[in-house]
Protein backbone atom coordinates (compact mmCIF):
# COMPACT_ATOMS: atom_id res chain seq x y z
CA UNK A 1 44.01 49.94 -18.20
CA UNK A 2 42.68 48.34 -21.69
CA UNK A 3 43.68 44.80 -20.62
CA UNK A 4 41.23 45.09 -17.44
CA UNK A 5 38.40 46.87 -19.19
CA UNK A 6 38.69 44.39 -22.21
CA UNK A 7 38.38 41.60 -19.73
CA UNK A 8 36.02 42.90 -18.37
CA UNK A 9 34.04 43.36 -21.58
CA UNK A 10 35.08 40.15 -22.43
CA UNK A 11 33.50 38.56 -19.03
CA UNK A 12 30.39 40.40 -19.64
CA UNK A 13 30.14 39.41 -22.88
CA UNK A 14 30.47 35.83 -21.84
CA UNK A 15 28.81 35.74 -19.07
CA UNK A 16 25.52 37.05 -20.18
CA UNK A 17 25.24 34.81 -23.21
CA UNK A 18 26.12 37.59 -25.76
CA UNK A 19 28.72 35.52 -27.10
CA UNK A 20 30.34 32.24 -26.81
CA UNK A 21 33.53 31.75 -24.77
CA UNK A 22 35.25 31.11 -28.46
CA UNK A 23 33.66 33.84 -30.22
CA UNK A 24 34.49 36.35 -27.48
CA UNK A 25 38.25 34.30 -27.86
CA UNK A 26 38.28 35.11 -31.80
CA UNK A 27 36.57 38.18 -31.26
CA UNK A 28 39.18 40.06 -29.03
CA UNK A 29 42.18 38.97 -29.99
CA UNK A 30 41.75 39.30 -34.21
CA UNK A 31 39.82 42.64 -33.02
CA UNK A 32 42.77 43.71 -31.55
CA UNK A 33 45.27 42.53 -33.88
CA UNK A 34 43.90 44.03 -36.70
CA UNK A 35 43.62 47.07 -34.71
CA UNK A 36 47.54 46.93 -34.19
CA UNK A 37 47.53 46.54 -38.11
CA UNK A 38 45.64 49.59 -38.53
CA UNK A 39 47.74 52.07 -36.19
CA UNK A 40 50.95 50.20 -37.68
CA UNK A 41 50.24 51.75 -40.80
CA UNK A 42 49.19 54.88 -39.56
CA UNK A 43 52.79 55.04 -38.04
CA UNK A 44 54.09 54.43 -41.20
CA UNK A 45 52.34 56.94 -43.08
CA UNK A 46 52.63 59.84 -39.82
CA UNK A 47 53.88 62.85 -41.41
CA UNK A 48 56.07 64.01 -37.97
CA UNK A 49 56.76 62.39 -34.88
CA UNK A 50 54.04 63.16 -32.72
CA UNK A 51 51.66 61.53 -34.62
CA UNK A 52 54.00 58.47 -35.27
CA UNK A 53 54.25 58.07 -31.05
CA UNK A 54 50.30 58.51 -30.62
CA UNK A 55 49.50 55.75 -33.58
CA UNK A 56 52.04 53.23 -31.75
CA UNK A 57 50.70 54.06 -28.19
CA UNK A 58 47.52 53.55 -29.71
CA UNK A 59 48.44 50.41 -31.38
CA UNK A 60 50.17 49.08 -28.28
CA UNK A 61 47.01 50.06 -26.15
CA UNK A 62 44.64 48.01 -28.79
CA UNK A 63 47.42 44.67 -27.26
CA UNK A 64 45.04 44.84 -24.87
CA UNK A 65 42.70 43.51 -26.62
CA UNK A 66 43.89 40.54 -28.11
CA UNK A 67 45.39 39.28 -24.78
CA UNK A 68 41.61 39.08 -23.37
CA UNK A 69 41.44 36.84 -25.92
CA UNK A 70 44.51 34.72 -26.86
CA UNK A 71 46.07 34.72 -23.00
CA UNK A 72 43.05 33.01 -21.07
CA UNK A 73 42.32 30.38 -23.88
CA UNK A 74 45.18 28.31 -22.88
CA UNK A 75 42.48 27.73 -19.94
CA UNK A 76 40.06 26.77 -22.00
CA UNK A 77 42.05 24.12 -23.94
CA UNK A 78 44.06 22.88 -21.38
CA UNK A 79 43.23 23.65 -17.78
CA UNK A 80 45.52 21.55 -16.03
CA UNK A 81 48.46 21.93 -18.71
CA UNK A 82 47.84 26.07 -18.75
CA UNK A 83 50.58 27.26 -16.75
CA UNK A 84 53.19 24.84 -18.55
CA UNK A 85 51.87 25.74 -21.41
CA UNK A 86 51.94 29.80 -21.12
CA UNK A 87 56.03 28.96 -20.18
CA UNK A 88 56.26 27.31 -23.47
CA UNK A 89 54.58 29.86 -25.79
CA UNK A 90 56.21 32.91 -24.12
CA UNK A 91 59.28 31.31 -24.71
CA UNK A 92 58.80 30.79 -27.92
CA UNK A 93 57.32 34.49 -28.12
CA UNK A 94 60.57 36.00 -26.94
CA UNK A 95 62.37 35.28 -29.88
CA UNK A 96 60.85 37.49 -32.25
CA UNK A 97 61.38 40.13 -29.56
CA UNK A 98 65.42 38.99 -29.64
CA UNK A 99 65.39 38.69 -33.44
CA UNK A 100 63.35 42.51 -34.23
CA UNK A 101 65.45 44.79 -32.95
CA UNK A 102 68.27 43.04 -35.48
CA UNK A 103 66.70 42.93 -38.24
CA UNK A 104 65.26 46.55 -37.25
CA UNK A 105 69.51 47.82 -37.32
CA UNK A 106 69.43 46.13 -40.95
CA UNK A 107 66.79 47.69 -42.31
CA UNK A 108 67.23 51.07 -41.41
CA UNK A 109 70.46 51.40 -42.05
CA UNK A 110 70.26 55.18 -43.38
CA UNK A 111 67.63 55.86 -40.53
CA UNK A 112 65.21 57.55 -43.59
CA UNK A 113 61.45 56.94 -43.17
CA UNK A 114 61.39 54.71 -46.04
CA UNK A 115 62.86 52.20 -44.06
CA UNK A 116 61.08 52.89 -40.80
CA UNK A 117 58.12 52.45 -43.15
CA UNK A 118 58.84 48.87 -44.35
CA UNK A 119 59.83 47.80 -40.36
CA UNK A 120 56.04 49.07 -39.30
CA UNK A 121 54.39 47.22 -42.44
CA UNK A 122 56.88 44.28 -41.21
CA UNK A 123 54.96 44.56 -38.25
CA UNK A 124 51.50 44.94 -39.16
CA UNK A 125 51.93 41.57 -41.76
CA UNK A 126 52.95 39.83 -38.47
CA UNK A 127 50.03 40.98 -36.46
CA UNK A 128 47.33 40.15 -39.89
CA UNK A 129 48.98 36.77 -39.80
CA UNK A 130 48.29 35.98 -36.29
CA UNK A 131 44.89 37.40 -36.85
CA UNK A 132 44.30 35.01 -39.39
CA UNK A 133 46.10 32.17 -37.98
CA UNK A 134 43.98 32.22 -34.36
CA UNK A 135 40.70 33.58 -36.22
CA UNK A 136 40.91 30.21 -38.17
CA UNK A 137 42.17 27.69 -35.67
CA UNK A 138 41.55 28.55 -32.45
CA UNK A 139 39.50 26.33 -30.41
CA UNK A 140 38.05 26.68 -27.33
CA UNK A 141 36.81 23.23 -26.14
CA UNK A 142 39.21 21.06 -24.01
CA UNK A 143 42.21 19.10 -25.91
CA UNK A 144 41.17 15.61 -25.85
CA UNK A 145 45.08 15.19 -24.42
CA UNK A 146 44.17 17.25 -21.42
CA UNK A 147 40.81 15.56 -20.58
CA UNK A 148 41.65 14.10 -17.00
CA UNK A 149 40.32 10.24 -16.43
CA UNK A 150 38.38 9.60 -13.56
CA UNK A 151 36.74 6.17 -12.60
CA UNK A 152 36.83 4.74 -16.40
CA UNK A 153 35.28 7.98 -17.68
CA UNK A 154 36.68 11.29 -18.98
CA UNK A 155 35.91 14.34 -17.27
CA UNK A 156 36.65 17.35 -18.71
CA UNK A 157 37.39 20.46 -16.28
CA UNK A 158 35.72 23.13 -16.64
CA UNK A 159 34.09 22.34 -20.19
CA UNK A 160 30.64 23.90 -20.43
CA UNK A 161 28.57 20.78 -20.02
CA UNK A 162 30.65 19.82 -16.63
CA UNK A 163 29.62 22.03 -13.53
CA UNK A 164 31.56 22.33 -10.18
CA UNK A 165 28.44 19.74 -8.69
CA UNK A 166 28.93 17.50 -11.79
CA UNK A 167 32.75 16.84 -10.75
CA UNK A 168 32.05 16.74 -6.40
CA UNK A 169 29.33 14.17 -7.50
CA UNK A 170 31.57 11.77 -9.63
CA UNK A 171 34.12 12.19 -6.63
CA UNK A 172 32.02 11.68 -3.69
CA UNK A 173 30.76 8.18 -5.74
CA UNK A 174 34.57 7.61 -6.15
CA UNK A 175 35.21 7.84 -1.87
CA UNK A 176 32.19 5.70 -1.20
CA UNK A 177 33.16 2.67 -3.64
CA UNK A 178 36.88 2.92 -1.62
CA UNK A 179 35.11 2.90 1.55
């Protein structure tokens, strides 16, 4: 439910010049990271269970968030590329999710909260790094390795100065020169 209302939010914010397509990028996903943080912590510090299961559902639900951001980009850098590219960093995303739950056994050894306590602020660093990481670097104009060359020119799909008409033009030139 929070990934389709945040895109949705996300759309609308986009597409009624609110925001940029990179701010709404940067926007969502450190929003949402840093939301993760937040809840993280409140795990940590939950006096019972109950309270420790709400702050992770709510941390997991704030996910949401960030993947309105971070997940569509990869069609914003890389159009043509995105799909191989989403195989590649989900890959490489799985092997935290290999690695946790072993380092999770280590560290709570004794099962005490202390050492529940340093696997949730574990967490939260994780999610403050990516935060900072995407909020700094992301980009969200089109790689100059996955411009596409057309005719002597570069044409880059679906940047913001190329339009659907832009592209059928440069084509429709290209069939009349072969004819």
């Amino acid at each position: 439910i929070v990934v389709q209302s945040s895109g949705f939010l996300a759309d609308w914010l986009r597409s009624s010049g609110h925001l940029s397509t990179m701010q709404v990028r940067k926007m969502f996903t450190c929003a949402g990271f840093l939301c993760q943080t937040i809840f993280l912590i409140a795990a940590a510090h939950s006096p019972n269970a109950l309270t420790t299961i709400l702050s992770l559902t709510i941390a997991v639900g704030f996910g949401g968030f960030a993947w309105s951001g971070f997940s569509v980009n990869l069609l914003d850098i890389a159009p043509q590329y995105a799909g191989v590219l989403m195989g590649i960093s989900n890959t490489v995303a799985t092997i935290p999710g290999l690695l946790s739950p072993i380092l999770t056994s280590h560290i709570t050894k004794d099962q005490i909260a202390s050492e529940w306590k340093l696997v949730f602020y574990l967490c939260a660093a994780c999610y403050v790094m990516g935060a900072v990481v995407y909020g700094l670097l992301a980009s969200g104009k089109v790689q100059p390795w996955a411009s596409v060359t057309l005719l002597d020119e570069t044409v880059s799909i679906l940047d913001d100065q190329s339009s659907t008409e832009d592209l059928l033009s440069v084509n429709s030139t290209h069939r009349a020169t072969q004819e």
